[in-house]
PDB file of N, CA and C in Angstrom:
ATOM      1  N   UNK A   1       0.834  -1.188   0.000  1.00  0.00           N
ATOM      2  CA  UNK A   1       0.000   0.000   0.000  1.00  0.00           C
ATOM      3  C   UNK A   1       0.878   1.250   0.000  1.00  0.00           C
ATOM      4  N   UNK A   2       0.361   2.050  -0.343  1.00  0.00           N
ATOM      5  CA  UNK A   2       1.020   3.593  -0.960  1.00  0.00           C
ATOM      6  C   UNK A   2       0.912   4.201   0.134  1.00  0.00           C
ATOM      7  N   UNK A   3       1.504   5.250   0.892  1.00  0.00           N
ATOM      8  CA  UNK A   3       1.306   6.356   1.556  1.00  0.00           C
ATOM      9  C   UNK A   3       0.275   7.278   1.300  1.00  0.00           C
ATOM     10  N   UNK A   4      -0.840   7.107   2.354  1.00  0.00           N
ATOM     11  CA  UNK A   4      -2.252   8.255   1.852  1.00  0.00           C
ATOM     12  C   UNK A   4      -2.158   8.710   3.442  1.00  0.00           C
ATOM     13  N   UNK A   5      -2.577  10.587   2.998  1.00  0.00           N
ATOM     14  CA  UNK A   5      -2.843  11.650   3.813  1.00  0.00           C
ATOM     15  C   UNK A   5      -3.708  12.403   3.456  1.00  0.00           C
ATOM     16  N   UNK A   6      -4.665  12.466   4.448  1.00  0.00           N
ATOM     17  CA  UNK A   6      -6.271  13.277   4.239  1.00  0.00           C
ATOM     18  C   UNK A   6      -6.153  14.298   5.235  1.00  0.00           C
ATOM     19  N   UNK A   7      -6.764  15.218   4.845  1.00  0.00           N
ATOM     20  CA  UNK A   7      -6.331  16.793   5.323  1.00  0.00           C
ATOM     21  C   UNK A   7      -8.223  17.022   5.662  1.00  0.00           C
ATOM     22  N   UNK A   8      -8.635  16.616   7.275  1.00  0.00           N
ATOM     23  CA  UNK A   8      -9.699  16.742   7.481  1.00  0.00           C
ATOM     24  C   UNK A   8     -10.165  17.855   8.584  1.00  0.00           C
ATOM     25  N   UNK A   9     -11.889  18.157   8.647  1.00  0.00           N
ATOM     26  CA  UNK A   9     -11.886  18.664  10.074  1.00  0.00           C
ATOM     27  C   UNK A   9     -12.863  17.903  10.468  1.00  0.00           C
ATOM     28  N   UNK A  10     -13.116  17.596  11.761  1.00  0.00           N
ATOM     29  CA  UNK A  10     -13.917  17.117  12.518  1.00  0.00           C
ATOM     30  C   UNK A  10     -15.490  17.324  12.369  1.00  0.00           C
ATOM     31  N   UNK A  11     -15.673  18.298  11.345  1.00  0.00           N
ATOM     32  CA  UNK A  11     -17.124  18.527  11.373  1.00  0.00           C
ATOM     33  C   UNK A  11     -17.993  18.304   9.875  1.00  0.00           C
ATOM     34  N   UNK A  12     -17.030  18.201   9.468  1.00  0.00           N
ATOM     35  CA  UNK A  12     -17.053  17.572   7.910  1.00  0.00           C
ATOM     36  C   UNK A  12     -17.471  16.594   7.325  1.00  0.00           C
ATOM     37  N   UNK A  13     -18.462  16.584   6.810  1.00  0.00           N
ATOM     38  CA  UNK A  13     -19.786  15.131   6.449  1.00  0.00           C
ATOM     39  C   UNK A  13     -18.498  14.781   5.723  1.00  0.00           C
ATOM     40  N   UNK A  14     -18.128  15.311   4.418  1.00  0.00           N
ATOM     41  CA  UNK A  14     -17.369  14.508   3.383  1.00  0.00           C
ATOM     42  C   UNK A  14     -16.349  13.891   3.183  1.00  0.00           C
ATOM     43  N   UNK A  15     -15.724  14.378   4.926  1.00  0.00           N
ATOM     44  CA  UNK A  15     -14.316  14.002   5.637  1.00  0.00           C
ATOM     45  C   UNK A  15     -14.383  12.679   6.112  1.00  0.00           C
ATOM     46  N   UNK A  16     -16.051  12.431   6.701  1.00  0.00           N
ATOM     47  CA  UNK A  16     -16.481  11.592   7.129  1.00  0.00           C
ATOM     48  C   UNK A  16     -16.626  10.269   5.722  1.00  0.00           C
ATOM     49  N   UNK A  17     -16.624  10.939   4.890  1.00  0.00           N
ATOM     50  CA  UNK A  17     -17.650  10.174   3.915  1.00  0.00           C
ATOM     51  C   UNK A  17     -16.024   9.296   3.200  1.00  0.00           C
ATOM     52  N   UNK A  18     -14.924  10.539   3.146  1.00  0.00           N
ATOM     53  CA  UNK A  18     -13.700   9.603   2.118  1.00  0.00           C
ATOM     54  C   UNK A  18     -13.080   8.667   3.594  1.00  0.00           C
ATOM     55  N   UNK A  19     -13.200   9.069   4.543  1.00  0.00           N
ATOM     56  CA  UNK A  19     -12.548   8.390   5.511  1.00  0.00           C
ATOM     57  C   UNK A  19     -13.070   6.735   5.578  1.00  0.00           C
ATOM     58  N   UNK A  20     -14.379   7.115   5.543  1.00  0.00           N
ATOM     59  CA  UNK A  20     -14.904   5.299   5.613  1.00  0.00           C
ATOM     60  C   UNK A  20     -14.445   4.804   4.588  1.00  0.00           C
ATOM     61  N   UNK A  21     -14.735   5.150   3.192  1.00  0.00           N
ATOM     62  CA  UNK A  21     -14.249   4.540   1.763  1.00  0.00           C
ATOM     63  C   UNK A  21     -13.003   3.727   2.011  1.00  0.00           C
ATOM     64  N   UNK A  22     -12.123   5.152   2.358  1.00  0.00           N
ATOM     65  CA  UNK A  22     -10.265   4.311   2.905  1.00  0.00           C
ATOM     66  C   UNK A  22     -10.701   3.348   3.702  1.00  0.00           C
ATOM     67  N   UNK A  23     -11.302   3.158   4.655  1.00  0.00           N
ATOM     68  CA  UNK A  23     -10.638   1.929   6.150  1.00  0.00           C
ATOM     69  C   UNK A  23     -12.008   0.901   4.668  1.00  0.00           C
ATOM     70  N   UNK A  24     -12.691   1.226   4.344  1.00  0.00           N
ATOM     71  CA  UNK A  24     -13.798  -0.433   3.591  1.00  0.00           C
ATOM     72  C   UNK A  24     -12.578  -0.600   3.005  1.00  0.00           C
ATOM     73  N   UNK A  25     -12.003   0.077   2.015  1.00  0.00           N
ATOM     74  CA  UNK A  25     -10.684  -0.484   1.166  1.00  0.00           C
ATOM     75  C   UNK A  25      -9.670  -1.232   1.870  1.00  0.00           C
ATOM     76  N   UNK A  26      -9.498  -0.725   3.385  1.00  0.00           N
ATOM     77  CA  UNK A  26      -8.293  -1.196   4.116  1.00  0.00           C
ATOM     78  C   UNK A  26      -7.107  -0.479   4.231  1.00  0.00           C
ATOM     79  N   UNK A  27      -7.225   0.796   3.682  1.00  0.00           N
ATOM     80  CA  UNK A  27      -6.279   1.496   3.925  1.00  0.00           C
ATOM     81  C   UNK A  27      -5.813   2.151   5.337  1.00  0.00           C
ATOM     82  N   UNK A  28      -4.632   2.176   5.666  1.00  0.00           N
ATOM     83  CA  UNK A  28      -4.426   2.325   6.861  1.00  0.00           C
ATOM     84  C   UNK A  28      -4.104   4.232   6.071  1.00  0.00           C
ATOM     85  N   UNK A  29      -4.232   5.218   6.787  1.00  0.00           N
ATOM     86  CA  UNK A  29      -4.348   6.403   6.570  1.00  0.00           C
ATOM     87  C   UNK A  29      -3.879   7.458   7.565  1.00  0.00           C
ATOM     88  N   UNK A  30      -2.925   8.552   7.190  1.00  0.00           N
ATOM     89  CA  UNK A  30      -2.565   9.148   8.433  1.00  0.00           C
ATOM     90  C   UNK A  30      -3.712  10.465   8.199  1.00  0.00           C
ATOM     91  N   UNK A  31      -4.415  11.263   9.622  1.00  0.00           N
ATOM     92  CA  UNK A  31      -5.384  12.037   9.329  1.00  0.00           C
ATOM     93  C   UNK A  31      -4.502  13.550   9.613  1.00  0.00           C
ATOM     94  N   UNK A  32      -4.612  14.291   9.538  1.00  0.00           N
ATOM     95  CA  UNK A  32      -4.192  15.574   9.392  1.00  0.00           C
ATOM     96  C   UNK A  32      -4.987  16.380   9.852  1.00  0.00           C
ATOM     97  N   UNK A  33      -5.658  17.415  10.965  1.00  0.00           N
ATOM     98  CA  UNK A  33      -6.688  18.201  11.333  1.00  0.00           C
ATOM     99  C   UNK A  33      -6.422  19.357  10.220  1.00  0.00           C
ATOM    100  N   UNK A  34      -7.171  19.929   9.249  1.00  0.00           N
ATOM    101  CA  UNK A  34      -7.244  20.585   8.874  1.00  0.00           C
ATOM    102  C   UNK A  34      -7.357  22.310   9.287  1.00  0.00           C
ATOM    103  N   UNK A  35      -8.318  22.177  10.232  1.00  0.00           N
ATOM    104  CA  UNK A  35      -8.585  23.289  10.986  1.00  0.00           C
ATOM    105  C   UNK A  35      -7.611  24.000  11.688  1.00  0.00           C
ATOM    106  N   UNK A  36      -6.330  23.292  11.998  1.00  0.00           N
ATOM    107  CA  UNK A  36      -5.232  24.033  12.619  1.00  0.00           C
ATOM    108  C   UNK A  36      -4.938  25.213  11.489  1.00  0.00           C
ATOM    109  N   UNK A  37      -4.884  26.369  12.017  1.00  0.00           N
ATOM    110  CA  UNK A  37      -4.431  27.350  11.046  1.00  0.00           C
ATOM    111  C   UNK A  37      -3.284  27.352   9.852  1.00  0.00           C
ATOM    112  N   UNK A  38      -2.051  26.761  10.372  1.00  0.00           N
ATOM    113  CA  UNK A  38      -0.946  26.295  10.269  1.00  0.00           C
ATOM    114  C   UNK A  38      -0.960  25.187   8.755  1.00  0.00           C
ATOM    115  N   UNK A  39      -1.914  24.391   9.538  1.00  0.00           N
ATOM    116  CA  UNK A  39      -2.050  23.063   8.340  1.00  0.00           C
ATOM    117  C   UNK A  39      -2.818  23.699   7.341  1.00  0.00           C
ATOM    118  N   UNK A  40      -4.169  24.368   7.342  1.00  0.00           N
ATOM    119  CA  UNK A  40      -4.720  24.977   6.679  1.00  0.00           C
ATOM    120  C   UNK A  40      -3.600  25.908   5.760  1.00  0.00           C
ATOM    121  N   UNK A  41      -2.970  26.690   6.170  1.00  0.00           N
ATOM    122  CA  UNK A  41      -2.120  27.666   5.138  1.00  0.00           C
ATOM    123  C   UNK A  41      -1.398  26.772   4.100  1.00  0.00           C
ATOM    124  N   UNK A  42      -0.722  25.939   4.980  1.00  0.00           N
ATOM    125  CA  UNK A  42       0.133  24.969   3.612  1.00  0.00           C
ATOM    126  C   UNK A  42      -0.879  24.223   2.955  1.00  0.00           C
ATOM    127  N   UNK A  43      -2.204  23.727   3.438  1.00  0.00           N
ATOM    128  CA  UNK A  43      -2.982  22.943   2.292  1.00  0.00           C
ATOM    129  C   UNK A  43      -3.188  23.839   0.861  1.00  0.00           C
ATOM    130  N   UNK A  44      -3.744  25.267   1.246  1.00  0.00           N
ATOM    131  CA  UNK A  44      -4.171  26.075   0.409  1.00  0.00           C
ATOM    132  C   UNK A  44      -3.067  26.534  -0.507  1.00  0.00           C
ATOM    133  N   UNK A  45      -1.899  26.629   0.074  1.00  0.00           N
ATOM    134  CA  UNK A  45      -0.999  26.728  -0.479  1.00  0.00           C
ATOM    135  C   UNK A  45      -0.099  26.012  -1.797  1.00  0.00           C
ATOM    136  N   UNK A  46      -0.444  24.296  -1.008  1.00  0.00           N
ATOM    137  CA  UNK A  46      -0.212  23.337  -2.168  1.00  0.00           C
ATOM    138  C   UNK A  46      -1.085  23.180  -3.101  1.00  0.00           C
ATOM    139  N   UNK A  47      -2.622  23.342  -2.855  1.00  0.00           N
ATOM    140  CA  UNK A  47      -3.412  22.562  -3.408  1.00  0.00           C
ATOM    141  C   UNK A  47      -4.464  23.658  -4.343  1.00  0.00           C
ATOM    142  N   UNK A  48      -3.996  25.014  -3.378  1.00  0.00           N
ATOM    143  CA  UNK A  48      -4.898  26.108  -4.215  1.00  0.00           C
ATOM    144  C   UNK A  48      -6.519  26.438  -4.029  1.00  0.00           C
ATOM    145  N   UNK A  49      -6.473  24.887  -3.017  1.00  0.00           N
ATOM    146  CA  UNK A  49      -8.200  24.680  -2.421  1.00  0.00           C
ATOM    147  C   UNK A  49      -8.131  25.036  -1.060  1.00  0.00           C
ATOM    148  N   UNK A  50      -9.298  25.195  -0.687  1.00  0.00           N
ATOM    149  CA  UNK A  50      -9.529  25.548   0.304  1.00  0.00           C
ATOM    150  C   UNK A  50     -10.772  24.557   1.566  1.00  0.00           C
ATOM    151  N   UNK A  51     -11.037  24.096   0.507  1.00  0.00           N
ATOM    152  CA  UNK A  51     -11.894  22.855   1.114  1.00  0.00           C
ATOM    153  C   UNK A  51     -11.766  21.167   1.467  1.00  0.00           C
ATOM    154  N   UNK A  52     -12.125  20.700   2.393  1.00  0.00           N
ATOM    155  CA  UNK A  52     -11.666  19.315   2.986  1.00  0.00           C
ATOM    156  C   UNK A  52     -13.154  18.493   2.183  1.00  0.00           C
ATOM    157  N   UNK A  53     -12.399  17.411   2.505  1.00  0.00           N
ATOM    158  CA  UNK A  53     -11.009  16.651   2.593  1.00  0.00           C
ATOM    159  C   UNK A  53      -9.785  16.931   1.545  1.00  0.00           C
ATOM    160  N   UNK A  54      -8.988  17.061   1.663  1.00  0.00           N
ATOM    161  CA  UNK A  54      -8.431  17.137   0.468  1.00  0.00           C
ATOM    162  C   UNK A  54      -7.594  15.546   0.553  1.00  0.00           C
ATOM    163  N   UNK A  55      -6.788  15.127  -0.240  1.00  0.00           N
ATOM    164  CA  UNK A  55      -6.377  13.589   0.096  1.00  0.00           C
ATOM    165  C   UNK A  55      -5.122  13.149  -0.670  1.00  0.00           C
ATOM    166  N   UNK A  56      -4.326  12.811  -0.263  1.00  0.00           N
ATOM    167  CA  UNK A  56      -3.178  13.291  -1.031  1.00  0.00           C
ATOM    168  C   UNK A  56      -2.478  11.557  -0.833  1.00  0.00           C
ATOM    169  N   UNK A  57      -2.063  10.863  -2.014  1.00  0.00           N
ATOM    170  CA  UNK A  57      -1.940   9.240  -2.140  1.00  0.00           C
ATOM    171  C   UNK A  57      -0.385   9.342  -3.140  1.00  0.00           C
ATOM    172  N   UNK A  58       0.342   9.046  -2.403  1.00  0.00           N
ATOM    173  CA  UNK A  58       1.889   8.747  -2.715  1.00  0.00           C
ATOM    174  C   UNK A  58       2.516  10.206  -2.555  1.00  0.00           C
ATOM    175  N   UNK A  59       2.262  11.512  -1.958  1.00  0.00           N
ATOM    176  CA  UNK A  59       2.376  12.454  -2.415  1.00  0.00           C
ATOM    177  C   UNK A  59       1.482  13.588  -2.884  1.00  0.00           C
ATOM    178  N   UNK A  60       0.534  12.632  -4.018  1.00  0.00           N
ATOM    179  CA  UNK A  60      -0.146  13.632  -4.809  1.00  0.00           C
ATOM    180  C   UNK A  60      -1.285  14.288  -4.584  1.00  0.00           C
ATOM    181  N   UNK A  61      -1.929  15.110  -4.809  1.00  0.00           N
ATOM    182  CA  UNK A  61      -3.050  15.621  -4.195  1.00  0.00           C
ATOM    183  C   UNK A  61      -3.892  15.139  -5.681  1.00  0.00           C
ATOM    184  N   UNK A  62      -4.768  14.442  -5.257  1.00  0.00           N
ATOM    185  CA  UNK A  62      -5.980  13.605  -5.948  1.00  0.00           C
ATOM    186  C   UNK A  62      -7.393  14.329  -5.615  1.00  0.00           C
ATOM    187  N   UNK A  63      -7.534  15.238  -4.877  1.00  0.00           N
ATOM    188  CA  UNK A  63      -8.846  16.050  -4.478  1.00  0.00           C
ATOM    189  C   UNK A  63      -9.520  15.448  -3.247  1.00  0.00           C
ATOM    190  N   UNK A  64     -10.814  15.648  -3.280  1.00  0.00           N
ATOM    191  CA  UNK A  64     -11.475  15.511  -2.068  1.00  0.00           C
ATOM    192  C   UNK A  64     -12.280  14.317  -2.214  1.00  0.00           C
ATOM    193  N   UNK A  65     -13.531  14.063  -1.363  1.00  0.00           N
ATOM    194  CA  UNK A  65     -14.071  12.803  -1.349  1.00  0.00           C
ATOM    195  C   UNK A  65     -14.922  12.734  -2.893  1.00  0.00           C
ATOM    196  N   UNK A  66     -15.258  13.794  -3.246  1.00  0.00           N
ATOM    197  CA  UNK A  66     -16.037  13.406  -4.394  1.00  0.00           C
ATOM    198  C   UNK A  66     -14.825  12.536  -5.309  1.00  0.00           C
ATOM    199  N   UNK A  67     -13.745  13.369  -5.345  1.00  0.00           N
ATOM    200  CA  UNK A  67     -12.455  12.077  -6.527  1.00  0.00           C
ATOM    201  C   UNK A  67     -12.440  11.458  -5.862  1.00  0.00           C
ATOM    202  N   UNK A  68     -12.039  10.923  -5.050  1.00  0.00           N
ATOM    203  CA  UNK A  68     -11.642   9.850  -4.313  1.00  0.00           C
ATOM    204  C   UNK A  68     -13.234   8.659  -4.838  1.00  0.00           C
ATOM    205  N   UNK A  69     -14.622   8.840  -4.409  1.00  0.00           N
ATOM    206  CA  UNK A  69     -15.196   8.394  -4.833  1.00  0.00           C
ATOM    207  C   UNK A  69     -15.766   7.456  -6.266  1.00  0.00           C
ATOM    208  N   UNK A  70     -15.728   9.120  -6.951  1.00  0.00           N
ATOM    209  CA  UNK A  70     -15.263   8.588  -8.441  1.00  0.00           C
ATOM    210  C   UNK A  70     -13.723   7.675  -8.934  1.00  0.00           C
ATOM    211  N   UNK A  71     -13.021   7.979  -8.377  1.00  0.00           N
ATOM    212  CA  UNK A  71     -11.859   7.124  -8.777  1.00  0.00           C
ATOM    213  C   UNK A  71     -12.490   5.282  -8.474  1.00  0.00           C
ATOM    214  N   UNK A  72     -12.929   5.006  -7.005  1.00  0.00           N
ATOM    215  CA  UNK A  72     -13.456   4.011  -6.555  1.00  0.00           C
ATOM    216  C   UNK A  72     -14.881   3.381  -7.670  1.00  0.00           C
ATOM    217  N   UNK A  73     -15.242   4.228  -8.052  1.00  0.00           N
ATOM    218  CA  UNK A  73     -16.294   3.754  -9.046  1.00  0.00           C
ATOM    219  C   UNK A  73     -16.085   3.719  -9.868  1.00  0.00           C
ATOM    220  N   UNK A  74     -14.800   4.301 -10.653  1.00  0.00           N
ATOM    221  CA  UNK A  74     -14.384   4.048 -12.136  1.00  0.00           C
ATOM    222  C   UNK A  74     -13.154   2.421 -11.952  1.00  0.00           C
ATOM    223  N   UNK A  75     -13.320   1.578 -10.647  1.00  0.00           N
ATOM    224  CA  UNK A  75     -12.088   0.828 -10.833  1.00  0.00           C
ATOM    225  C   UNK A  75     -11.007   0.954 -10.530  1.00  0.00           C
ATOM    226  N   UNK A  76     -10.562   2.345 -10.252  1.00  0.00           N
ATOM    227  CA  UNK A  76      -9.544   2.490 -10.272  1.00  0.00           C
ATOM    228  C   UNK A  76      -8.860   3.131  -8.965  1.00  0.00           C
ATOM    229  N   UNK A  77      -9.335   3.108  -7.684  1.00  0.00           N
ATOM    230  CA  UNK A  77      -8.743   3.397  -6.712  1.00  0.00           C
ATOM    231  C   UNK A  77      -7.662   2.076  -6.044  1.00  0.00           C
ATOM    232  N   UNK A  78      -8.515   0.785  -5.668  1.00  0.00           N
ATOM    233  CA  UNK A  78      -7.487   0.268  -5.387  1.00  0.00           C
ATOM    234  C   UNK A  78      -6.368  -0.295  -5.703  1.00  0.00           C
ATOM    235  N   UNK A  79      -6.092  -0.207  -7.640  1.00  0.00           N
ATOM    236  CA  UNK A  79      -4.978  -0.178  -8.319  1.00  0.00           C
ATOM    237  C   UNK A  79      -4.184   0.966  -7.636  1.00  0.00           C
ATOM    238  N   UNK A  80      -4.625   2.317  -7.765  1.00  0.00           N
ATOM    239  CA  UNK A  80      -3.747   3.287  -6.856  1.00  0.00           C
ATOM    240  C   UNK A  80      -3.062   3.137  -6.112  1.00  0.00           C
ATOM    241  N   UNK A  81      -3.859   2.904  -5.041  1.00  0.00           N
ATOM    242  CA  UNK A  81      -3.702   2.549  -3.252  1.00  0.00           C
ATOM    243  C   UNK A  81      -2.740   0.967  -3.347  1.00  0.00           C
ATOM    244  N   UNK A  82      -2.250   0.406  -4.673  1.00  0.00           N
ATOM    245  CA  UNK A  82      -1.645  -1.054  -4.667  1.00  0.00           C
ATOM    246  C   UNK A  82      -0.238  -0.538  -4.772  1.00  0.00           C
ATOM    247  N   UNK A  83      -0.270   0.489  -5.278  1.00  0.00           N
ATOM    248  CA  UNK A  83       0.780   1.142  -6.301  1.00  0.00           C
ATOM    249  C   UNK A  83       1.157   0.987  -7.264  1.00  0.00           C
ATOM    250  N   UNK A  84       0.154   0.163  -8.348  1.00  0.00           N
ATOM    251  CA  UNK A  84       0.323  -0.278  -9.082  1.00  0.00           C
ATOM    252  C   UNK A  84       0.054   0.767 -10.357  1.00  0.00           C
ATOM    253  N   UNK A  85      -0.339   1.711 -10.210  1.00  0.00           N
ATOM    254  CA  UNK A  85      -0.444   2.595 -11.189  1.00  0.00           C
ATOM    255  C   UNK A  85      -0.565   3.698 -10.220  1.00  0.00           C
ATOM    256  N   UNK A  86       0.043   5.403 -10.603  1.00  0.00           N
ATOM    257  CA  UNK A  86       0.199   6.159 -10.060  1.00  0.00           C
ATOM    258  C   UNK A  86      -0.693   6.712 -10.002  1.00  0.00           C
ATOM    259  N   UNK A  87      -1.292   7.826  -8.713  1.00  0.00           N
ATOM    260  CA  UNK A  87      -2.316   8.486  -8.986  1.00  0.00           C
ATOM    261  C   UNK A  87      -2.586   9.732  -9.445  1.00  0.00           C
ATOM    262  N   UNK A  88      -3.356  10.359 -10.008  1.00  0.00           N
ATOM    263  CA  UNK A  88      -4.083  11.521 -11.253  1.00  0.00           C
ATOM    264  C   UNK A  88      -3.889  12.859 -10.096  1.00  0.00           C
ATOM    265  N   UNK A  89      -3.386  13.917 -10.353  1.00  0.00           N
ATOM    266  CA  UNK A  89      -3.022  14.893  -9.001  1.00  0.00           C
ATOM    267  C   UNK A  89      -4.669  16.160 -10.007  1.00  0.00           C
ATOM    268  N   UNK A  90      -5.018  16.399  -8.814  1.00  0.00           N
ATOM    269  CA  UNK A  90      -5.865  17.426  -9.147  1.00  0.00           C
ATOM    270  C   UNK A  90      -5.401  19.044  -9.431  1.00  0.00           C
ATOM    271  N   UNK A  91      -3.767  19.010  -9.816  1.00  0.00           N
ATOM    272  CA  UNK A  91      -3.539  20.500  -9.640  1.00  0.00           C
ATOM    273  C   UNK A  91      -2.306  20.045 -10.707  1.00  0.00           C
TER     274      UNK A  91
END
Protein backbone atom coordinates (compact mmCIF):
# COMPACT_ATOMS: atom_id res chain seq x y z
CA UNK A 1 0.00 0.00 0.00
CA UNK A 2 1.02 3.59 -0.96
CA UNK A 3 1.31 6.36 1.56
CA UNK A 4 -2.25 8.25 1.85
CA UNK A 5 -2.84 11.65 3.81
CA UNK A 6 -6.27 13.28 4.24
CA UNK A 7 -6.33 16.79 5.32
CA UNK A 8 -9.70 16.74 7.48
CA UNK A 9 -11.89 18.66 10.07
CA UNK A 10 -13.92 17.12 12.52
CA UNK A 11 -17.12 18.53 11.37
CA UNK A 12 -17.05 17.57 7.91
CA UNK A 13 -19.79 15.13 6.45
CA UNK A 14 -17.37 14.51 3.38
CA UNK A 15 -14.32 14.00 5.64
CA UNK A 16 -16.48 11.59 7.13
CA UNK A 17 -17.65 10.17 3.91
CA UNK A 18 -13.70 9.60 2.12
CA UNK A 19 -12.55 8.39 5.51
CA UNK A 20 -14.90 5.30 5.61
CA UNK A 21 -14.25 4.54 1.76
CA UNK A 22 -10.26 4.31 2.91
CA UNK A 23 -10.64 1.93 6.15
CA UNK A 24 -13.80 -0.43 3.59
CA UNK A 25 -10.68 -0.48 1.17
CA UNK A 26 -8.29 -1.20 4.12
CA UNK A 27 -6.28 1.50 3.93
CA UNK A 28 -4.43 2.33 6.86
CA UNK A 29 -4.35 6.40 6.57
CA UNK A 30 -2.56 9.15 8.43
CA UNK A 31 -5.38 12.04 9.33
CA UNK A 32 -4.19 15.57 9.39
CA UNK A 33 -6.69 18.20 11.33
CA UNK A 34 -7.24 20.58 8.87
CA UNK A 35 -8.59 23.29 10.99
CA UNK A 36 -5.23 24.03 12.62
CA UNK A 37 -4.43 27.35 11.05
CA UNK A 38 -0.95 26.29 10.27
CA UNK A 39 -2.05 23.06 8.34
CA UNK A 40 -4.72 24.98 6.68
CA UNK A 41 -2.12 27.67 5.14
CA UNK A 42 0.13 24.97 3.61
CA UNK A 43 -2.98 22.94 2.29
CA UNK A 44 -4.17 26.07 0.41
CA UNK A 45 -1.00 26.73 -0.48
CA UNK A 46 -0.21 23.34 -2.17
CA UNK A 47 -3.41 22.56 -3.41
CA UNK A 48 -4.90 26.11 -4.22
CA UNK A 49 -8.20 24.68 -2.42
CA UNK A 50 -9.53 25.55 0.30
CA UNK A 51 -11.89 22.85 1.11
CA UNK A 52 -11.67 19.31 2.99
CA UNK A 53 -11.01 16.65 2.59
CA UNK A 54 -8.43 17.14 0.47
CA UNK A 55 -6.38 13.59 0.10
CA UNK A 56 -3.18 13.29 -1.03
CA UNK A 57 -1.94 9.24 -2.14
CA UNK A 58 1.89 8.75 -2.72
CA UNK A 59 2.38 12.45 -2.41
CA UNK A 60 -0.15 13.63 -4.81
CA UNK A 61 -3.05 15.62 -4.19
CA UNK A 62 -5.98 13.61 -5.95
CA UNK A 63 -8.85 16.05 -4.48
CA UNK A 64 -11.48 15.51 -2.07
CA UNK A 65 -14.07 12.80 -1.35
CA UNK A 66 -16.04 13.41 -4.39
CA UNK A 67 -12.45 12.08 -6.53
CA UNK A 68 -11.64 9.85 -4.31
CA UNK A 69 -15.20 8.39 -4.83
CA UNK A 70 -15.26 8.59 -8.44
CA UNK A 71 -11.86 7.12 -8.78
CA UNK A 72 -13.46 4.01 -6.55
CA UNK A 73 -16.29 3.75 -9.05
CA UNK A 74 -14.38 4.05 -12.14
CA UNK A 75 -12.09 0.83 -10.83
CA UNK A 76 -9.54 2.49 -10.27
CA UNK A 77 -8.74 3.40 -6.71
CA UNK A 78 -7.49 0.27 -5.39
CA UNK A 79 -4.98 -0.18 -8.32
CA UNK A 80 -3.75 3.29 -6.86
CA UNK A 81 -3.70 2.55 -3.25
CA UNK A 82 -1.64 -1.05 -4.67
CA UNK A 83 0.78 1.14 -6.30
CA UNK A 84 0.32 -0.28 -9.08
CA UNK A 85 -0.44 2.59 -11.19
CA UNK A 86 0.20 6.16 -10.06
CA UNK A 87 -2.32 8.49 -8.99
CA UNK A 88 -4.08 11.52 -11.25
CA UNK A 89 -3.02 14.89 -9.00
CA UNK A 90 -5.86 17.43 -9.15
CA UNK A 91 -3.54 20.50 -9.64
Amino acid sequence: MVDVRIYTTSWCPYCHSAKALLKKRGVAFEEIDASDPEQRRWLVEKTGLRTVPQIFIAGVPVGGSDELHALDRAGELVPILAGERPPPSVI
